[in-house]
Protein backbone atom coordinates (compact mmCIF):
# COMPACT_ATOMS: atom_id res chain seq x y z
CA UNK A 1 28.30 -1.55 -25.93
CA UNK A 2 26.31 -4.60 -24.36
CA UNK A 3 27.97 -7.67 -23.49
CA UNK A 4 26.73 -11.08 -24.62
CA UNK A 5 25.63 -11.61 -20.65
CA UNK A 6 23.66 -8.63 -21.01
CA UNK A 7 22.07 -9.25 -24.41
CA UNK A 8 21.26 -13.14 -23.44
CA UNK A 9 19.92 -12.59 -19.83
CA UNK A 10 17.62 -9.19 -21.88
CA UNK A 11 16.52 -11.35 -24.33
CA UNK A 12 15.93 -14.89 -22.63
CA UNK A 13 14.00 -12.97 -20.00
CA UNK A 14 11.87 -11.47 -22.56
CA UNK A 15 11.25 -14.68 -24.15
CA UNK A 16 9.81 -16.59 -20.96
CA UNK A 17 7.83 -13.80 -20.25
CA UNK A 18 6.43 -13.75 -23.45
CA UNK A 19 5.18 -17.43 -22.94
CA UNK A 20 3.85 -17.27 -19.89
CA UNK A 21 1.60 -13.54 -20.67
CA UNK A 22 -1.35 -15.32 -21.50
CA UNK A 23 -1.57 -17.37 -18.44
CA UNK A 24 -0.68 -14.60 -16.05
CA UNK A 25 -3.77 -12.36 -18.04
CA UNK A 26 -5.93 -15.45 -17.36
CA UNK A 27 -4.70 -15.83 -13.12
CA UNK A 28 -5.63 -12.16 -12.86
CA UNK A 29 -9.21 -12.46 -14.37
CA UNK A 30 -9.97 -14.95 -12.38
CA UNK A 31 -8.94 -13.09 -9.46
CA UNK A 32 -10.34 -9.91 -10.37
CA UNK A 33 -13.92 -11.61 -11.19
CA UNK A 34 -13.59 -13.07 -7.70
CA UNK A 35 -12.39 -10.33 -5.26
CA UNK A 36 -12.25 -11.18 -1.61
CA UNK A 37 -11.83 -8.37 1.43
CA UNK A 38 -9.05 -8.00 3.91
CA UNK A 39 -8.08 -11.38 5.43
CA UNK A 40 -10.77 -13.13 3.83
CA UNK A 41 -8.04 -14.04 1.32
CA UNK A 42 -9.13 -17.58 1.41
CA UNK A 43 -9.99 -18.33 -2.08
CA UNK A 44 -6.89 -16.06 -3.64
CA UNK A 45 -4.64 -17.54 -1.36
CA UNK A 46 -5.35 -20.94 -2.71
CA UNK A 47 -5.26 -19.87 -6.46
CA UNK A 48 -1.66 -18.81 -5.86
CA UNK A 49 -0.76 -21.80 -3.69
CA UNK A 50 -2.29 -24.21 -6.55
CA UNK A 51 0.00 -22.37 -9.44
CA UNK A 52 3.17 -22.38 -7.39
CA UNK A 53 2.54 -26.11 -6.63
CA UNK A 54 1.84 -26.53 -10.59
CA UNK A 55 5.14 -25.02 -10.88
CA UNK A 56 7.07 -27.47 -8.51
CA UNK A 57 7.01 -25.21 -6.32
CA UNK A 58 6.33 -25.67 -2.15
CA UNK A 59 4.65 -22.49 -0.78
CA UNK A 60 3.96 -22.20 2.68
CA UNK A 61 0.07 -21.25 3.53
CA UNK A 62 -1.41 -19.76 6.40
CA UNK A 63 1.34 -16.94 6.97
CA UNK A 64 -0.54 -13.93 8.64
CA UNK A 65 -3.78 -15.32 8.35
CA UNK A 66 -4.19 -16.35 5.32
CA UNK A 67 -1.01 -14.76 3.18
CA UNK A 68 1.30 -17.29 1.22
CA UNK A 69 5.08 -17.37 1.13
CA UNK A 70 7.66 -18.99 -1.39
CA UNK A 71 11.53 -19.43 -0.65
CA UNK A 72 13.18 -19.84 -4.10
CA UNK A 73 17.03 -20.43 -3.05
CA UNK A 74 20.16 -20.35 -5.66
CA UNK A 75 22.65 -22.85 -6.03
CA UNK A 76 25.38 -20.56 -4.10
CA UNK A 77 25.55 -18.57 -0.68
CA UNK A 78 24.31 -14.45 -1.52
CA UNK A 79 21.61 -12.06 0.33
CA UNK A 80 18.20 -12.78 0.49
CA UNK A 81 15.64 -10.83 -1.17
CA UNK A 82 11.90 -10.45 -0.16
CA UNK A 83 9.36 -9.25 -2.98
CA UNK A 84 5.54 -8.84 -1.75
CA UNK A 85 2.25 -8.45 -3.52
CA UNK A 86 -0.99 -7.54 -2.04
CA UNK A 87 -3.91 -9.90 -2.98
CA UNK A 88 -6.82 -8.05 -1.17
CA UNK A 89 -9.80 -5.75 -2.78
CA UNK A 90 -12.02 -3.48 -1.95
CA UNK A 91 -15.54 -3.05 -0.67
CA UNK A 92 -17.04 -1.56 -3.57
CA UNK A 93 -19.76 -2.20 -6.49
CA UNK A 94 -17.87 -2.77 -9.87
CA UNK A 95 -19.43 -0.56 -12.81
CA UNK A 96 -17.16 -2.10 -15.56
CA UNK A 97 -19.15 -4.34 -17.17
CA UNK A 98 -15.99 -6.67 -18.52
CA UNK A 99 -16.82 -9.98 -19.60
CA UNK A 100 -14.80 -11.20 -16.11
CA UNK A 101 -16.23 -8.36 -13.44
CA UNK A 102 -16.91 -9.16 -10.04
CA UNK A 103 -19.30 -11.96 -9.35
CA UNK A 104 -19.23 -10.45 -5.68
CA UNK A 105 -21.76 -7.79 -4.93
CA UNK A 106 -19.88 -4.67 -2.83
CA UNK A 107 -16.52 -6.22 -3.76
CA UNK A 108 -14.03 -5.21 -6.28
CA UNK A 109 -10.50 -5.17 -7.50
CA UNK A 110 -10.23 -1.44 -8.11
CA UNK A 111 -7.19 -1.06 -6.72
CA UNK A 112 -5.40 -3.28 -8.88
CA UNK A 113 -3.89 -6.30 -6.28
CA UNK A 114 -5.16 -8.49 -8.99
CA UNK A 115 -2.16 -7.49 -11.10
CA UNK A 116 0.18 -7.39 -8.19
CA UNK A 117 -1.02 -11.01 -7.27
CA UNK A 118 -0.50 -12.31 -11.36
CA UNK A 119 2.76 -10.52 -11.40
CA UNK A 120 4.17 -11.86 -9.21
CA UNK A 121 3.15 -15.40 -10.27
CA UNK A 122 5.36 -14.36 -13.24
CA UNK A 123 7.75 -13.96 -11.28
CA UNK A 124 7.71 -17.11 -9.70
CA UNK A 125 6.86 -18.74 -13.34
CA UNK A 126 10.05 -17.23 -15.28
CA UNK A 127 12.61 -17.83 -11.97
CA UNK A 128 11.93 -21.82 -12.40
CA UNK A 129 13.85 -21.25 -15.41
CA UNK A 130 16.28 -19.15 -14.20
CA UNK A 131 16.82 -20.45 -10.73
CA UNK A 132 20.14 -21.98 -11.05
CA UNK A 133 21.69 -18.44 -11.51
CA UNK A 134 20.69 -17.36 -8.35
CA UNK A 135 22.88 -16.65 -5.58
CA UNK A 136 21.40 -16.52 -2.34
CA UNK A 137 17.62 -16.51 -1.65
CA UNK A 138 14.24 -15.08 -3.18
CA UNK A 139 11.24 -15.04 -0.76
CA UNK A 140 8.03 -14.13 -2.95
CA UNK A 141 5.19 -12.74 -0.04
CA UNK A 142 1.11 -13.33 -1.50
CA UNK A 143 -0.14 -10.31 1.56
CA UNK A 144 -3.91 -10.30 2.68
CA UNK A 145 -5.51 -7.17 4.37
CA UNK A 146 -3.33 -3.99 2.55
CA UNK A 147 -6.61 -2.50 2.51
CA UNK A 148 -7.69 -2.30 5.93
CA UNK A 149 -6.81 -0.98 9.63
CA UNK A 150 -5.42 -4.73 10.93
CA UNK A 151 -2.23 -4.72 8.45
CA UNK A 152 -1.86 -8.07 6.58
CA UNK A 153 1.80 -7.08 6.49
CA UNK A 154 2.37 -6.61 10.46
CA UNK A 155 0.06 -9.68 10.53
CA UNK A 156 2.85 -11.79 8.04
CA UNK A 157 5.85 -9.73 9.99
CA UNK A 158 4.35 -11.50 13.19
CA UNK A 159 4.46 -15.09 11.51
CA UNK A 160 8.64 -14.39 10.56
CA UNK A 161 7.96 -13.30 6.78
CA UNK A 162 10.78 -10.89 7.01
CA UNK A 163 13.12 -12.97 9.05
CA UNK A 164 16.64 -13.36 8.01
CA UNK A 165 15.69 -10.93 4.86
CA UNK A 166 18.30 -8.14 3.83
CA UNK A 167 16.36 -6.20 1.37
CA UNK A 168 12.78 -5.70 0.12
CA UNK A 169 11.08 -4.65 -3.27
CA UNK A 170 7.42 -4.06 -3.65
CA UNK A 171 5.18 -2.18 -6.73
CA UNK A 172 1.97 -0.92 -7.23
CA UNK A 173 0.20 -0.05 -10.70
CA UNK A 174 -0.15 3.58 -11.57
CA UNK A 175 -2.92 4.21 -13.96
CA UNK A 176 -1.69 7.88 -13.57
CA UNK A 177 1.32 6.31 -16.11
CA UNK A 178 0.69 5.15 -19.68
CA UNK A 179 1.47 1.34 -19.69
CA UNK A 180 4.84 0.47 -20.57
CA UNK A 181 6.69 3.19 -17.93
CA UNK A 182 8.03 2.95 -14.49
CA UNK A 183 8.44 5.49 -12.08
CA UNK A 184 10.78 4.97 -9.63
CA UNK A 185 10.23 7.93 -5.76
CA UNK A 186 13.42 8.72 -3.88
CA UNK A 187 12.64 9.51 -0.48
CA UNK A 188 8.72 8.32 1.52
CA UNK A 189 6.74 7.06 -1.45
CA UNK A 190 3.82 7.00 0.71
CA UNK A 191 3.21 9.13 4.14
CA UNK A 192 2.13 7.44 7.89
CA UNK A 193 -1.55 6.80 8.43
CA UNK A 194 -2.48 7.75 12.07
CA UNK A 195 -6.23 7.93 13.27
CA UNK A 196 -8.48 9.72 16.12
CA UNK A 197 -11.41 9.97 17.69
CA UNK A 198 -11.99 12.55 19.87
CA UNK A 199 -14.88 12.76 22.24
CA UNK A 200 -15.90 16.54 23.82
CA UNK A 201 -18.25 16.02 26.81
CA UNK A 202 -19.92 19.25 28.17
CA UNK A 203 -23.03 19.61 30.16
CA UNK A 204 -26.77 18.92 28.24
CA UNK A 205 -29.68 21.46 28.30
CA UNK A 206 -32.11 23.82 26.47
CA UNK A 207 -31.18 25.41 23.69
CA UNK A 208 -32.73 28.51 24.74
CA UNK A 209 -30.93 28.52 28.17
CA UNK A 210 -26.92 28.49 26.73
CA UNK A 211 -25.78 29.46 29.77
CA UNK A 212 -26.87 26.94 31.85
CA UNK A 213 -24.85 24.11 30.12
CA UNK A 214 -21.25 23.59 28.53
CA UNK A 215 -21.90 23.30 25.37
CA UNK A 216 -19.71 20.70 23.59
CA UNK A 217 -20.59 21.56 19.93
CA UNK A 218 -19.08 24.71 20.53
CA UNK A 219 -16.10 23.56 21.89
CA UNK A 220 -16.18 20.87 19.00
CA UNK A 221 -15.96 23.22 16.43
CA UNK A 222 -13.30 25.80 18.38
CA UNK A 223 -11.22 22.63 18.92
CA UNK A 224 -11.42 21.67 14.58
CA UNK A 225 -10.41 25.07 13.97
CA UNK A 226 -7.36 25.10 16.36
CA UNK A 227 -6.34 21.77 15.01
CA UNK A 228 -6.23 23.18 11.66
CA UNK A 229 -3.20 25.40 12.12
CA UNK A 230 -0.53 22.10 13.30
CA UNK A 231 -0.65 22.54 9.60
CA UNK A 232 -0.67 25.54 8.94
CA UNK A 233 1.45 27.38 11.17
CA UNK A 234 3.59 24.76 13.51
CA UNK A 235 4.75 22.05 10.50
CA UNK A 236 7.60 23.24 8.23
CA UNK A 237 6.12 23.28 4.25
CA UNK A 238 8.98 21.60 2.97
CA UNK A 239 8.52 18.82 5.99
CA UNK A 240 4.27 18.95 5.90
CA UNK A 241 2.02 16.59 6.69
CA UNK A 242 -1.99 16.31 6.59
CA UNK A 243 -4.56 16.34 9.42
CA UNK A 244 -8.09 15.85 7.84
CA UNK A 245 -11.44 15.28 10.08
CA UNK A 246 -13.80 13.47 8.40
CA UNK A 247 -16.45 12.72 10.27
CA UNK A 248 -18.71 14.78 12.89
CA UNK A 249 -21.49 14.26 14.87
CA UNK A 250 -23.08 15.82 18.22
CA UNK A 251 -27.03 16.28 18.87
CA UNK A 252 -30.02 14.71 17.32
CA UNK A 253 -32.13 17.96 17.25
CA UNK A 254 -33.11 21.62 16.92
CA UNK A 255 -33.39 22.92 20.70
CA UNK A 256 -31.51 20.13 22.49
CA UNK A 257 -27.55 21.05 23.56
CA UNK A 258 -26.10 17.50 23.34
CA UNK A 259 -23.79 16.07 26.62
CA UNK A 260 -21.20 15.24 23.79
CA UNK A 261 -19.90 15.71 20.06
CA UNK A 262 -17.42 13.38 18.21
CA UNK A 263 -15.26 14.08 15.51
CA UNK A 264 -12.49 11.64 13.74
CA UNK A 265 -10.10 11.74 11.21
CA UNK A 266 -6.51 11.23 9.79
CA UNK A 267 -2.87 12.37 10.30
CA UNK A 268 -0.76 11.30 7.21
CA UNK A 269 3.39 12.32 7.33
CA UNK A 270 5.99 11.93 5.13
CA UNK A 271 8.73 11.34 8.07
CA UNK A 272 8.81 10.46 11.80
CA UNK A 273 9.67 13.37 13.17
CA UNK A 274 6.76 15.10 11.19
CA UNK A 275 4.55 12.26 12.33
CA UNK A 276 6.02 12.53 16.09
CA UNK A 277 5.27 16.69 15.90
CA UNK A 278 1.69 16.53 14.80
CA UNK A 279 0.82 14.08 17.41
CA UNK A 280 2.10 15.98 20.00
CA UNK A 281 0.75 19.19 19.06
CA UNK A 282 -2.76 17.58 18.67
CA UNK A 283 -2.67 16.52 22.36
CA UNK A 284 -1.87 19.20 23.61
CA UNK A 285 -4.37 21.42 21.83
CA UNK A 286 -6.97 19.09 23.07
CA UNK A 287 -5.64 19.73 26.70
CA UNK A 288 -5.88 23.69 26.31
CA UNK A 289 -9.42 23.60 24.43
CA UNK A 290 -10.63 21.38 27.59
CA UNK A 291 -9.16 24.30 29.84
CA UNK A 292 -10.54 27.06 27.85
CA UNK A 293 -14.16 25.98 26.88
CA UNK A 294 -14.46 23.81 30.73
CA UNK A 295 -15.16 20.36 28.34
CA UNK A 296 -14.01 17.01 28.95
CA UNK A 297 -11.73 16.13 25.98
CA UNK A 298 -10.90 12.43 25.57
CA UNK A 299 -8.46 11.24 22.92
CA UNK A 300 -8.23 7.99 20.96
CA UNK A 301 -5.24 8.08 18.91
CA UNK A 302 -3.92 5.41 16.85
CA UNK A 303 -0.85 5.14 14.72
CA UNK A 304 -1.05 3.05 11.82
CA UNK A 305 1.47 2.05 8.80
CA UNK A 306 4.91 4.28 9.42
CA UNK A 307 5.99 5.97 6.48
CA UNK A 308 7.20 3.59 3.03
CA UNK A 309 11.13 5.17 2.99
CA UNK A 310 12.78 3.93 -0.33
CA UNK A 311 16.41 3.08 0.13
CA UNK A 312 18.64 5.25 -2.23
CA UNK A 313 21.01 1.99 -2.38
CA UNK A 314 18.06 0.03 -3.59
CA UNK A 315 16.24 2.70 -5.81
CA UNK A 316 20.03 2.51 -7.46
CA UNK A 317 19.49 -0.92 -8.34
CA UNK A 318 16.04 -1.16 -9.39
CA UNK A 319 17.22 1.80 -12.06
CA UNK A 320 20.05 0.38 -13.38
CA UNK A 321 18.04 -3.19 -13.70
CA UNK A 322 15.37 -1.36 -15.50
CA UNK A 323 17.56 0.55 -17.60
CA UNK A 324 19.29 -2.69 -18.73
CA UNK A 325 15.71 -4.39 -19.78
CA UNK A 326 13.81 -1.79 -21.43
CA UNK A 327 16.64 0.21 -22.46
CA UNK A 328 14.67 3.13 -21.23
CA UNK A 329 15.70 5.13 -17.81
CA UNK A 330 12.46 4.95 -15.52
CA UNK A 331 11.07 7.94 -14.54
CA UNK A 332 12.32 9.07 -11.02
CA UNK A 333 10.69 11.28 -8.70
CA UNK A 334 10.99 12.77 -4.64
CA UNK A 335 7.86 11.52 -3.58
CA UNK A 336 4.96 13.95 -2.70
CA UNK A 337 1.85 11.39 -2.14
CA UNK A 338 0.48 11.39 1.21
CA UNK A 339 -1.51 7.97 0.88
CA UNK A 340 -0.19 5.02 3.27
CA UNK A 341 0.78 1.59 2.19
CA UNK A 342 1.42 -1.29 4.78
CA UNK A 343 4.55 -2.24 3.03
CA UNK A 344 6.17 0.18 4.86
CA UNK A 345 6.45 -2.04 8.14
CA UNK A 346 8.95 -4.14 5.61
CA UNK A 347 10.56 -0.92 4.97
CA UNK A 348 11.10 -0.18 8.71
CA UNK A 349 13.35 -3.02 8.77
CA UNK A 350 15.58 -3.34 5.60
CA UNK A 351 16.29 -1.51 3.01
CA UNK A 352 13.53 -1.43 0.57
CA UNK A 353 11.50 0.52 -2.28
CA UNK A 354 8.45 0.51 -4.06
CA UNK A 355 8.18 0.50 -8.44
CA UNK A 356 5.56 2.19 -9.95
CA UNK A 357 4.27 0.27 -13.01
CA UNK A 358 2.20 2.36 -15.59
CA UNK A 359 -1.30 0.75 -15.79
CA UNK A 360 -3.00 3.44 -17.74
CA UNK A 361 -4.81 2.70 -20.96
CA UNK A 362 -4.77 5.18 -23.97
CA UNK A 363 -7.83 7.00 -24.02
CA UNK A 364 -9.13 6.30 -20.39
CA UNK A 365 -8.29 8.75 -17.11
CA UNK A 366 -8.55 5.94 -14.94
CA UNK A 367 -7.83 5.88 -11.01
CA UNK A 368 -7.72 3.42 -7.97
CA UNK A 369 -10.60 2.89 -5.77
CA UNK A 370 -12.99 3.71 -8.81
CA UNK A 371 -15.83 1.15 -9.71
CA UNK A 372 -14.72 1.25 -13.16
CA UNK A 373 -11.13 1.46 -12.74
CA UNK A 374 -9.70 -0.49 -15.89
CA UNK A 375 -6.36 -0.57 -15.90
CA UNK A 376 -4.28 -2.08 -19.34
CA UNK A 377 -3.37 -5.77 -18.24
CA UNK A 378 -0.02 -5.23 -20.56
CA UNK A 379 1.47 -3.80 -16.86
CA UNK A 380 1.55 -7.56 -15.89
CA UNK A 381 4.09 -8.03 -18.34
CA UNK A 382 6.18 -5.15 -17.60
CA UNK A 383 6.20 -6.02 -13.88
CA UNK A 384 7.18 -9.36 -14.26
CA UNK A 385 9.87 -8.09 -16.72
CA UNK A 386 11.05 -5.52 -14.57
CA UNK A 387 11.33 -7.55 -11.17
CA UNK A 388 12.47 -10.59 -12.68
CA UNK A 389 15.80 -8.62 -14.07
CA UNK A 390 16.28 -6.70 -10.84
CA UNK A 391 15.88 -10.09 -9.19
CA UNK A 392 18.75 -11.76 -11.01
CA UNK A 393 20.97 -8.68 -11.22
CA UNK A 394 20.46 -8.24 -7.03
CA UNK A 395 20.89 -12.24 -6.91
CA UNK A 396 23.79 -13.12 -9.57
């Protein structure tokens, strides 16, 4: 049986959200319709500064560029509790044709930080009701630049957004989910994302002389092969990871052997020890292809986001909360996805996890980073439902 608590702090939640829908619906067209790249945030940014001043609200600006921060404190000493939203879109043409598409050519929300960015706004809108049953400390984090290389999240990490923080909650939309469910990963929700280029360097001549040059194409495509079996053959299946080249190039014509070839690519892992054993064995097939085929073999290898590691303490909590809302468990899975997600350099230093929100409309097989991804706007709603409850039963 529910107590009173329970059935007042449900329902009252419920209630604000249900005011504030229409508004939150309206923030996110707005944003979608005017989609901005990386840390050119600049417009977005301001939106969300404006509606947490119209709140009574006093957001800090500027934090990693141009990401925006709100400390929402309790009446009473308890933990503090970070929840971040991405804000960023992508560089692509929007096919949608909605009445509030993209007025940006090459830009687009088709990832769906639009409803991250109004969602949390809901957040923000249905805590200025609820505020004096805090305990402790919400910080609400607006991030730039999820979508590129330079990490809006390091970038915010750099300017103290995590500092003094115990625990930290993001979510994404999942299209992949009918609206209305949650799906909760134990384990890496989403996998490192490392990058190379590697530059083979022989010796230049005739095609029809092969034997006076080194030719690097050659040793290019020996050197792909070997890299293949890391996977394959050194990585344990139930501990895999992903090494993917992508892009190739070497010569510029039929009977010319090129001085050079250049390939790049990706290394995704699920844990660090995966990501640590990959590296390694790349280098060092690089070194024994240079030996073998007499090329030069130079190596530009960058690790990016680490792996996003949800916290079984905190997965705990976010089911529970859920459970207590919706009256539905959330769905709850060991994560398998090998895409990255900068969110994870929050997750290196507190606890943390990610909720899935089910975005996907009935009749539609919609996905992120398609130029007409439309996802069903009713996942604003749940999110803000969903966080603000786990919010007051982590802060209460």
């Amino acid at each position: 049986m529910k107590s009173s608590k329970t059935e007042g702090t449900e329902g009252q939640i419920a209630g604000i959200v249900e005011n504030i829908e229409s508004r939150l619906i309206a923030l996110r067209r707005d944003i979608h319709a005017h989609p901005e790249l990386g840390f050119d945030t600049h417009r977005t940014a301001e939106v969300v500064a404006k509606e947490l001043e119209r709140l009574g609200y006093q957001p800090q600006r500027g934090i990693g560029k141009t990401g925006v921060v709100l400390d929402i404190h309790g009446d009473e000493p308890g933990p503090n509790l970070l929840l971040r939203a991405d804000m960023d879109a992508l560089p692509i043409e929007e096919k949608t044709a909605l009445p509030f598409a993209s007025v940006f050519p090459g830009k687009m929300h088709a990832c769906g930080h639009d409803l991250h960015t109004a969602t949390l706004l809901g957040v923000a809108a249905a805590l200025k009701e609820l505020q004096p049953r805090l305990k402790g400390a919400l910080r609400l984090v607006f991030q730039p630049a999820e979508e590129t290389t330079e990490s809006g999240a390091a970038a915010m990490i750099a300017d103290g957004a995590a500092e003094g923080q115990d625990m930290a909650i993001t979510f994404h939309n999942h299209p992949e989910l009918p609206a209305g469910n949650i799906l909760l990963t134990r384990g890496a929700s989403t996998a490192s994302c490392d990058e190379f280029d590697v530059v083979v360097t022989g010796v230049s001549g005739h095609a029809a002389r092969p034997h006076a040059t080194v030719d690097p194409i050659v040793a290019t495509a020996y050197l792909i092969t070997q890299l293949q079996t890391v996977i394959s053959r050194e990585m344990d299946p139930a501990q895999s990871a992903v090494l993917t080249v992508g892009h190739i190039a070497g010569g510029a014509t039929h009977n010319i052997i090129p001085d050079s070839c250049l390939f790049r690519g990706t290394v995704r892992a699920r844990s660090a020890a995966s990501r640590d054993a990959v590296e390694a064995a790349f280098r060092r097939i690089c070194t024994g292809v240079a030996l073998a085929m007499n090329v030069k073999v130079d190596i530009n290898y960058q690790r990016g986001a680490p792996p996003l590691l949800n916290d079984d303490h905190m997965v705990n909590l976010a089911e529970k909360s859920i459970t207590s809302q919706f009256h539905q468990r959330p769905q709850i899975q060991q994560g398998r996805s090998f895409g990255a997600e900068d969110f994870s350099y929050f997750s290196d230093l507190m606890p943390a996890c990610q909720i899935l929100i089910g975005s996907g409309q009935p009749g539609r097989d919609d996905h992120v980073h398609n130029s007409d991804y439309q996802p069903d706007e009713s996942c604003i709603r749940i999110g803000t439902l969903a966080l603000t409850r786990l919010t007051l039963d982590i802060l209460s």
